[in-house]
N, C-alpha and C. Protein backbone atom coordinates (compact mmCIF):
# COMPACT_ATOMS: atom_id res chain seq x y z
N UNK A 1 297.09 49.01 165.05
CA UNK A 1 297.71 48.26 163.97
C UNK A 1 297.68 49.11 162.71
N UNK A 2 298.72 49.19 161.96
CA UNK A 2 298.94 50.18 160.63
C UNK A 2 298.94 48.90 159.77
N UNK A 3 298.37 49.56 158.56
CA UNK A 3 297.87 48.61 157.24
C UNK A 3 299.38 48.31 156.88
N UNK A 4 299.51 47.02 156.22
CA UNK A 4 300.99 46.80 156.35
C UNK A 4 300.88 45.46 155.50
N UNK A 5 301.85 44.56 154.85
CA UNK A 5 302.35 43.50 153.77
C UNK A 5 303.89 43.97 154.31
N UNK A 6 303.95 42.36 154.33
CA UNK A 6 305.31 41.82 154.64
C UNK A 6 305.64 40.53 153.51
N UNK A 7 306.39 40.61 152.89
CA UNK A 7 306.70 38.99 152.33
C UNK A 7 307.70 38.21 152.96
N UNK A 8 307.49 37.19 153.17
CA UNK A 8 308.44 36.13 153.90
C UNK A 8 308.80 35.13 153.11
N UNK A 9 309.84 34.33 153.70
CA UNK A 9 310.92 33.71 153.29
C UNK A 9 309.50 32.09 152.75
N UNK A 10 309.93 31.91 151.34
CA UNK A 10 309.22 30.94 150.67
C UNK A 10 310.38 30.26 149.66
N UNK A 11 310.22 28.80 149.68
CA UNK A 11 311.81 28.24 148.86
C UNK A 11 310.86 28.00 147.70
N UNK A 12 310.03 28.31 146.69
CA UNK A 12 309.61 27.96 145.23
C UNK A 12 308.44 29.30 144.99
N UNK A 13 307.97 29.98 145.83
CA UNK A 13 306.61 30.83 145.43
C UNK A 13 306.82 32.06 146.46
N UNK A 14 305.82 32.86 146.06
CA UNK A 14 306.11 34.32 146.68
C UNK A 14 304.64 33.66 148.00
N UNK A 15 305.20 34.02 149.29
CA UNK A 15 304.05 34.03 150.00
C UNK A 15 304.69 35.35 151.53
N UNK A 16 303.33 35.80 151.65
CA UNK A 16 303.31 37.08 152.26
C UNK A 16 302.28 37.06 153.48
N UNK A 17 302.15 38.19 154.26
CA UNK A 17 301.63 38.66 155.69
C UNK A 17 300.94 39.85 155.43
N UNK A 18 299.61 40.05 155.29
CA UNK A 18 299.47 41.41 155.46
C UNK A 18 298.38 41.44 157.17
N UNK A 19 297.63 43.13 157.15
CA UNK A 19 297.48 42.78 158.27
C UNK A 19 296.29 44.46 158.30
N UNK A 20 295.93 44.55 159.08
CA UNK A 20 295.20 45.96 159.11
C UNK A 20 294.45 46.07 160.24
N UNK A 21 293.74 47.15 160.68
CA UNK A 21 292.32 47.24 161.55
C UNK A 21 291.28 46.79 160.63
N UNK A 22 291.76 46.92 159.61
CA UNK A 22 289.52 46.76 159.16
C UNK A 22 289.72 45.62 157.95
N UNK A 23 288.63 45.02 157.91
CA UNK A 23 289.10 44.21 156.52
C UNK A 23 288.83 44.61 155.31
N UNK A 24 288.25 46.34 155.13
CA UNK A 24 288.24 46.97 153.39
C UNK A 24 289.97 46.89 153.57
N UNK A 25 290.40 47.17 154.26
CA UNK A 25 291.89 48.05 154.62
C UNK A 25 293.14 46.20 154.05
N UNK A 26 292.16 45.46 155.22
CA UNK A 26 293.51 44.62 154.84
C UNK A 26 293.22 44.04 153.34
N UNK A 27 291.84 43.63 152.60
CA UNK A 27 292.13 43.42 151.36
C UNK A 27 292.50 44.31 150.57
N UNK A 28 292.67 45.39 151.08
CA UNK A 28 293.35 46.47 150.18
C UNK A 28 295.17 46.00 150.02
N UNK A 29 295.75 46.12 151.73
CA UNK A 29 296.89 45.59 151.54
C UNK A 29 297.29 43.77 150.94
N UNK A 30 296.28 43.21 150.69
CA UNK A 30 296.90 42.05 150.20
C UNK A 30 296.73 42.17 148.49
N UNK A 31 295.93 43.20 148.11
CA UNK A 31 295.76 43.13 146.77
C UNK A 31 297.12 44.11 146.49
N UNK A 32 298.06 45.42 147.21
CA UNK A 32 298.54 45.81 147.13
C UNK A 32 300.01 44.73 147.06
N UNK A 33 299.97 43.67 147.64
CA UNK A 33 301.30 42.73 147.64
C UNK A 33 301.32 42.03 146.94
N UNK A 34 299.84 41.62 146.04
CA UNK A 34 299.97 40.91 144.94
C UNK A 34 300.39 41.62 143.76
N UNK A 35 300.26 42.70 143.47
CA UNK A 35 300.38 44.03 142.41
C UNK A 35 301.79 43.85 142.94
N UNK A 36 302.60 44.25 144.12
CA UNK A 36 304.13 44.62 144.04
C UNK A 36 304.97 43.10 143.82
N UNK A 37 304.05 42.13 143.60
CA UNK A 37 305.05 40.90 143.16
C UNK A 37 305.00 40.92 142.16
N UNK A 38 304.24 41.65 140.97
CA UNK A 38 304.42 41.40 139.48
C UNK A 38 305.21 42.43 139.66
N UNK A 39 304.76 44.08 139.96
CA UNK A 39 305.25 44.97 139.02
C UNK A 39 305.44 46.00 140.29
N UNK A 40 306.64 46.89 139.86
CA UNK A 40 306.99 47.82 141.15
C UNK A 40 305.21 48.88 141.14
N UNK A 41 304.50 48.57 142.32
CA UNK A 41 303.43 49.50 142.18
C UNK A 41 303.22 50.70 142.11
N UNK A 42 304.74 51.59 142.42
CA UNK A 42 305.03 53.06 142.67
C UNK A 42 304.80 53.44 141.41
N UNK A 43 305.05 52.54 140.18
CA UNK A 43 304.74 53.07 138.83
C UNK A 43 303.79 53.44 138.13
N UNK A 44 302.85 52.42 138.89
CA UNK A 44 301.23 52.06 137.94
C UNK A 44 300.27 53.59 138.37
N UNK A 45 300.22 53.75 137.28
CA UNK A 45 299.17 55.05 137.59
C UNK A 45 297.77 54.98 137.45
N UNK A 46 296.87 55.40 137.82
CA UNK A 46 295.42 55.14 138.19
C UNK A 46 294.46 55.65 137.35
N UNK A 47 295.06 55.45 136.09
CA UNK A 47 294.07 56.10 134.46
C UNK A 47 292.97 55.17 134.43
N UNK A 48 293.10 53.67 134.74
CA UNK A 48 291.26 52.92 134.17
C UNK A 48 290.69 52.51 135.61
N UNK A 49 289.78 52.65 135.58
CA UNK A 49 288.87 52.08 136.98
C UNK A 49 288.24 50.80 136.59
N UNK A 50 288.11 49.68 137.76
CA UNK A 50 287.50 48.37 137.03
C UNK A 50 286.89 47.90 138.73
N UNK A 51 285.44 47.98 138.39
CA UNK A 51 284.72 47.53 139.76
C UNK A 51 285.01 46.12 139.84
N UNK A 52 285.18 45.66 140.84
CA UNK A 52 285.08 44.00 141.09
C UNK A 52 284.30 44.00 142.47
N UNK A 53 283.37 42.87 142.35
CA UNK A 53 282.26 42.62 143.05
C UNK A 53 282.58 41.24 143.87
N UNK A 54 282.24 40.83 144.64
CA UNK A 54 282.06 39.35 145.22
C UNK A 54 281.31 38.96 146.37
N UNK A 55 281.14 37.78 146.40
CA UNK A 55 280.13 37.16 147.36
C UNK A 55 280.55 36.00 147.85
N UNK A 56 280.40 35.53 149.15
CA UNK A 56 280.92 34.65 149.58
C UNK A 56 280.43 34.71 151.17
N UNK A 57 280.02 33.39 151.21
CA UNK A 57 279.83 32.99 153.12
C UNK A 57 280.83 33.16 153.88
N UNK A 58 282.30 32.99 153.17
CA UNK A 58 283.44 32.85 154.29
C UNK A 58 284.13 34.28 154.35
N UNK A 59 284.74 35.00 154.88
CA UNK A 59 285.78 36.32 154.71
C UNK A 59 287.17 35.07 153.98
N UNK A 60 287.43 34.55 154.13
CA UNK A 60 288.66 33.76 153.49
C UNK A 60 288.35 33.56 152.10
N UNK A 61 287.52 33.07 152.09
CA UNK A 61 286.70 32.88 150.26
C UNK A 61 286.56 34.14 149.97
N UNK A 62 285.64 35.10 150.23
CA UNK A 62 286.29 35.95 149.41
C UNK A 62 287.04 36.90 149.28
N UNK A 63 288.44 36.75 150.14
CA UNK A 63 289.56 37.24 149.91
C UNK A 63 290.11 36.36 149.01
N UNK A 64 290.09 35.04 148.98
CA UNK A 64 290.72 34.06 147.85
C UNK A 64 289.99 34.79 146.70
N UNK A 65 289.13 34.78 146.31
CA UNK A 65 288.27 34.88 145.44
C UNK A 65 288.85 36.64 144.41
N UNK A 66 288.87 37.58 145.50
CA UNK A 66 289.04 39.24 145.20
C UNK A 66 290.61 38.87 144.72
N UNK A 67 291.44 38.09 145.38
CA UNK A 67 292.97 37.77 144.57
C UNK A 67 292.70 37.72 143.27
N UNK A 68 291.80 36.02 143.02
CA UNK A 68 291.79 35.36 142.27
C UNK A 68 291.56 36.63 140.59
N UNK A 69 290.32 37.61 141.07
CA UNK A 69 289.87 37.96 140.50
C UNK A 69 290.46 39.38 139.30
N UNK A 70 292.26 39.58 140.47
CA UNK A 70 293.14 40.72 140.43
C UNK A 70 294.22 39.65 139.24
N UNK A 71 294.55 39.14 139.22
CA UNK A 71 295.53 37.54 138.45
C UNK A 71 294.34 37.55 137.27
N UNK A 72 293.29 36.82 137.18
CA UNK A 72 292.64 37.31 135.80
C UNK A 72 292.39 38.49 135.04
N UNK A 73 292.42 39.64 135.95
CA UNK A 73 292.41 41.46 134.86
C UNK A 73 293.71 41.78 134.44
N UNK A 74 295.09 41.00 135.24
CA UNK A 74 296.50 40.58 134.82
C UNK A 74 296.54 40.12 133.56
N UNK A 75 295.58 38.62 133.75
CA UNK A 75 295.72 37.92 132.53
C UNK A 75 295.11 38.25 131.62
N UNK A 76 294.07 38.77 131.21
CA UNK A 76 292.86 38.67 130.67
C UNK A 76 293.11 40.34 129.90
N UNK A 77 293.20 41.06 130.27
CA UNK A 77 293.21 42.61 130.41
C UNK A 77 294.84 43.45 129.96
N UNK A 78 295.72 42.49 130.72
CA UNK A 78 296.92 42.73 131.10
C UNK A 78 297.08 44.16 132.58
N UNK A 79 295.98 44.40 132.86
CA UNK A 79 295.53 45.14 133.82
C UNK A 79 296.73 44.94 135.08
N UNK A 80 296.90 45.96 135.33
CA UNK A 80 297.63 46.31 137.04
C UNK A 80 297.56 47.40 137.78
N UNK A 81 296.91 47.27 138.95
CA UNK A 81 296.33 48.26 139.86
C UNK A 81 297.42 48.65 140.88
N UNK A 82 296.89 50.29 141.71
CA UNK A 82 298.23 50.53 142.62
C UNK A 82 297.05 51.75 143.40
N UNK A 83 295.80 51.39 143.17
CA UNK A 83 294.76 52.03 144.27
C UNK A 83 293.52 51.26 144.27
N UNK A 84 293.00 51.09 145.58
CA UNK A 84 291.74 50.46 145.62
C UNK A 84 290.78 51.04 146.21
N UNK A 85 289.43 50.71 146.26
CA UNK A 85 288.35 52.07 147.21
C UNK A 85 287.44 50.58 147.74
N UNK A 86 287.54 50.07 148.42
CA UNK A 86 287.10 48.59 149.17
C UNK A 86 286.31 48.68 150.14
N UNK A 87 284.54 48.09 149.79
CA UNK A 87 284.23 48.44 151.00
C UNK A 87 283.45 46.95 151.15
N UNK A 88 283.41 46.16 152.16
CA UNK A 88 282.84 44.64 152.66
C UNK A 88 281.49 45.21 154.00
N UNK A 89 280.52 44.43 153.08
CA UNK A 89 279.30 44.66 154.01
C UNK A 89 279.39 42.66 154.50
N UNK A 90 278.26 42.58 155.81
CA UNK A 90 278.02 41.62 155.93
C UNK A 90 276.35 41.50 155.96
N UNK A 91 275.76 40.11 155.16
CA UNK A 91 273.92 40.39 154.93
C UNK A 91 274.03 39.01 155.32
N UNK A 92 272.94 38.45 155.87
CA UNK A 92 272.06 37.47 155.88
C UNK A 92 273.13 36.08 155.87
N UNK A 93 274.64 36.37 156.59
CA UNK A 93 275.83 35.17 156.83
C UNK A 93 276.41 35.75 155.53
N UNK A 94 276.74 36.02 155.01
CA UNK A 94 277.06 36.46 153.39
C UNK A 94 277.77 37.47 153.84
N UNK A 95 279.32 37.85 152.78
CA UNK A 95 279.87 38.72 152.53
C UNK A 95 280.13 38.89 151.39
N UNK A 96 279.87 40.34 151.38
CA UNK A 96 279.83 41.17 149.93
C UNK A 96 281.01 41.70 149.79
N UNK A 97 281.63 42.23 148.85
CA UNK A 97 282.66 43.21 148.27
C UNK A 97 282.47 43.77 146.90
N UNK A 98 283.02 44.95 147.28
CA UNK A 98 282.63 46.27 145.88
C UNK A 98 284.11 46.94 146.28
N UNK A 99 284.45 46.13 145.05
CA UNK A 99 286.01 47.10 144.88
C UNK A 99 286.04 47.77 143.74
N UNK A 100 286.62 49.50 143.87
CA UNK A 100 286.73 50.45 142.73
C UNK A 100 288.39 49.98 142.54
N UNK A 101 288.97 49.25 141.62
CA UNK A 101 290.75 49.26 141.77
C UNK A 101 291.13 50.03 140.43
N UNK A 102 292.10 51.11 140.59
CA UNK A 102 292.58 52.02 139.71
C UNK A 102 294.07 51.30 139.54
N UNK A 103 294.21 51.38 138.14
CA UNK A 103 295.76 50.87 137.42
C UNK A 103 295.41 51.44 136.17
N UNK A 104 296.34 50.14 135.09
CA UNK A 104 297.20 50.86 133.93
C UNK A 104 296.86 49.43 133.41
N UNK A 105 297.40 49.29 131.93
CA UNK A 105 297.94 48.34 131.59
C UNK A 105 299.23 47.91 131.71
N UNK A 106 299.62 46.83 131.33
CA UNK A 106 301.25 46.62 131.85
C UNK A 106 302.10 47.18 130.85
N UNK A 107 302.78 48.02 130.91
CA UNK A 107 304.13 48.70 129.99
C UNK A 107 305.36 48.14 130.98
N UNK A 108 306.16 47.22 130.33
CA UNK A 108 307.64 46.82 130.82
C UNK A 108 308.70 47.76 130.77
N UNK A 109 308.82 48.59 129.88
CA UNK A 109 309.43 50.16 129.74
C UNK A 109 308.94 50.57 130.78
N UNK A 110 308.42 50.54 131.50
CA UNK A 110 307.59 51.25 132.48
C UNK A 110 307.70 50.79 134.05
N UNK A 111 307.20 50.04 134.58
CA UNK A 111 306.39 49.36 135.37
C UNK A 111 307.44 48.22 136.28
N UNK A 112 308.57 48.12 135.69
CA UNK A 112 309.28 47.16 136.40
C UNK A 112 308.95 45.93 136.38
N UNK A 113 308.56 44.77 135.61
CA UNK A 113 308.24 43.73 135.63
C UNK A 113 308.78 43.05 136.98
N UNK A 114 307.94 41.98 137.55
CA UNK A 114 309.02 41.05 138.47
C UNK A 114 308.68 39.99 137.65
N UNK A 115 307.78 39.19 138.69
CA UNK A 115 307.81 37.78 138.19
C UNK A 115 305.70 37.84 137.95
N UNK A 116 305.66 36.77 137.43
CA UNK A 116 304.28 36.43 136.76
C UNK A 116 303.59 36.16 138.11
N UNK A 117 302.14 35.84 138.45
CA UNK A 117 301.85 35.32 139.20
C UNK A 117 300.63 34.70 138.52
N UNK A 118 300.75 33.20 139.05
CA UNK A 118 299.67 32.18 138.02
C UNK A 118 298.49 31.83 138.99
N UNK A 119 298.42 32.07 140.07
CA UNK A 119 297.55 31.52 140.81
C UNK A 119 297.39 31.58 142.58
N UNK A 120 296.41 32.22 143.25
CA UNK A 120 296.43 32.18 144.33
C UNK A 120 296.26 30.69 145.20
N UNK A 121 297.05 30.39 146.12
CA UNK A 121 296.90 28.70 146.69
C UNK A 121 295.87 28.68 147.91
N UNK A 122 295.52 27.70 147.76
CA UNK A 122 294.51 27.39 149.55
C UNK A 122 295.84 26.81 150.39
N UNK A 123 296.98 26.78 149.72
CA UNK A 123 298.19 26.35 150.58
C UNK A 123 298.50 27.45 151.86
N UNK A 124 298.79 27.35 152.67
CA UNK A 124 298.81 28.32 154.01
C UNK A 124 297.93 29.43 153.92
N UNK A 125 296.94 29.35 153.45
CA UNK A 125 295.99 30.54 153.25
C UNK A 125 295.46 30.70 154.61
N UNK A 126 295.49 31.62 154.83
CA UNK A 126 294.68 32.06 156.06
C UNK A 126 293.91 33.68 156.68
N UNK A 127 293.18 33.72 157.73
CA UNK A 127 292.58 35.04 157.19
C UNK A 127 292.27 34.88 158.83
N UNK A 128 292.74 35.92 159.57
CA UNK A 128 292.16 35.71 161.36
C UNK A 128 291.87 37.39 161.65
N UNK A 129 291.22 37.47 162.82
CA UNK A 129 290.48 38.26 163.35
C UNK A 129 291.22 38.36 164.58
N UNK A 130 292.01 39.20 165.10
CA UNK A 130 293.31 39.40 166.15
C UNK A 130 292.32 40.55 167.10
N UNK A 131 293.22 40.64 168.04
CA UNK A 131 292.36 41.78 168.85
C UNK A 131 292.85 43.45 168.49
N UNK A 132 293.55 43.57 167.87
CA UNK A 132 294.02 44.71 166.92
C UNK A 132 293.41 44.94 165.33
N UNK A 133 292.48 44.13 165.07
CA UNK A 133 292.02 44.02 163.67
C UNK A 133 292.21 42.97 163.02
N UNK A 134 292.60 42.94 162.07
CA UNK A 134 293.03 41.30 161.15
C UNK A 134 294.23 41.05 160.29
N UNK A 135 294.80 39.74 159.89
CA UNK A 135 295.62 39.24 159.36
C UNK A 135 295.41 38.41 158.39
N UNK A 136 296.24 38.57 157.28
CA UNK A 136 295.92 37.19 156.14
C UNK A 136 297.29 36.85 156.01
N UNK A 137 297.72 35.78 155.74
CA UNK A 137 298.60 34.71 155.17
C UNK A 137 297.88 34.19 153.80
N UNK A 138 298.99 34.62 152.41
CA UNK A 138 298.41 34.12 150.68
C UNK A 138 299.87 33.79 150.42
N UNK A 139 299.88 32.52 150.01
CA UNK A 139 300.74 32.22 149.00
C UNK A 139 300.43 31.85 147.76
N UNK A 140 301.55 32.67 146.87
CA UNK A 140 301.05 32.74 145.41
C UNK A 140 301.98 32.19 144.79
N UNK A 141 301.55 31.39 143.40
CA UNK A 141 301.93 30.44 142.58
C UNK A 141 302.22 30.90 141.71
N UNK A 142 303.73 31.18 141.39
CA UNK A 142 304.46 32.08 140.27
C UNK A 142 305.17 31.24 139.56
């Protein structure tokens, strides 16, 4: 299986497919499809580094959670990433994440605006373990 994001057909919100062997790999590609729904990512260049950390019992939580957390350095920062260095341990039922994500701030001269994105949904969210590696289903609230 090759690391990969697909977006599919949604009648009000952007919702997408990504997919990988490993799961640093596939939250890499779902944070990569959330970045190419705001802003063309081929643009964003990798001048600030911003660790993001998380914890969570479920792999679905905190993939919701590592979204959630990419939409606030958007908001908050105006931050947009187009490299990640992702690595998920598992301790004691618990999953960890330590993401290095390299971006820019947002320049519209620049960067290609698309559309905003306000919020990751628990609406078709999903996160499975295939015999080729794994898959997530995120729809996002634009």
């Amino acid at each position: 299986m090759k690391p990969s994001y697909t977006f599919l057909e949604h009648t009000a919100d952007v919702l997408f497919q990504a997919e990988a062997p490993t799961l640093p790999e596939l939250f890499e590609q779902c944070a990569l499809a959330v970045e190419d729904t705001q802003v063309d990512v081929k643009t964003v260049e990798p001048l600030q580094e911003v660790t993001i950390t998380g914890k969570n019992n479920t792999i679905e939580r905190l993939l919701f959670d590592f979204i959630d957390d990419l939409i606030f350095y958007k908001d908050a920062d105006l931050l947009v990433f187009s490299k990640f260095d992702i690595e998920i341990e598992e301790k004691y039922q618990e999953f960890y994440l330590t993401c290095k994500a390299y971006g820019e701030q947002v320049d519209h001269t620049k960067h290609d605006p698309k559309v905003d994105v306000k919020a990751v949904t628990m609406h078709l969210f999903e996160v499975a373990k295939v015999k080729e590696g794994w898959t997530a289903k995120v729809l996002l609230d634009i």
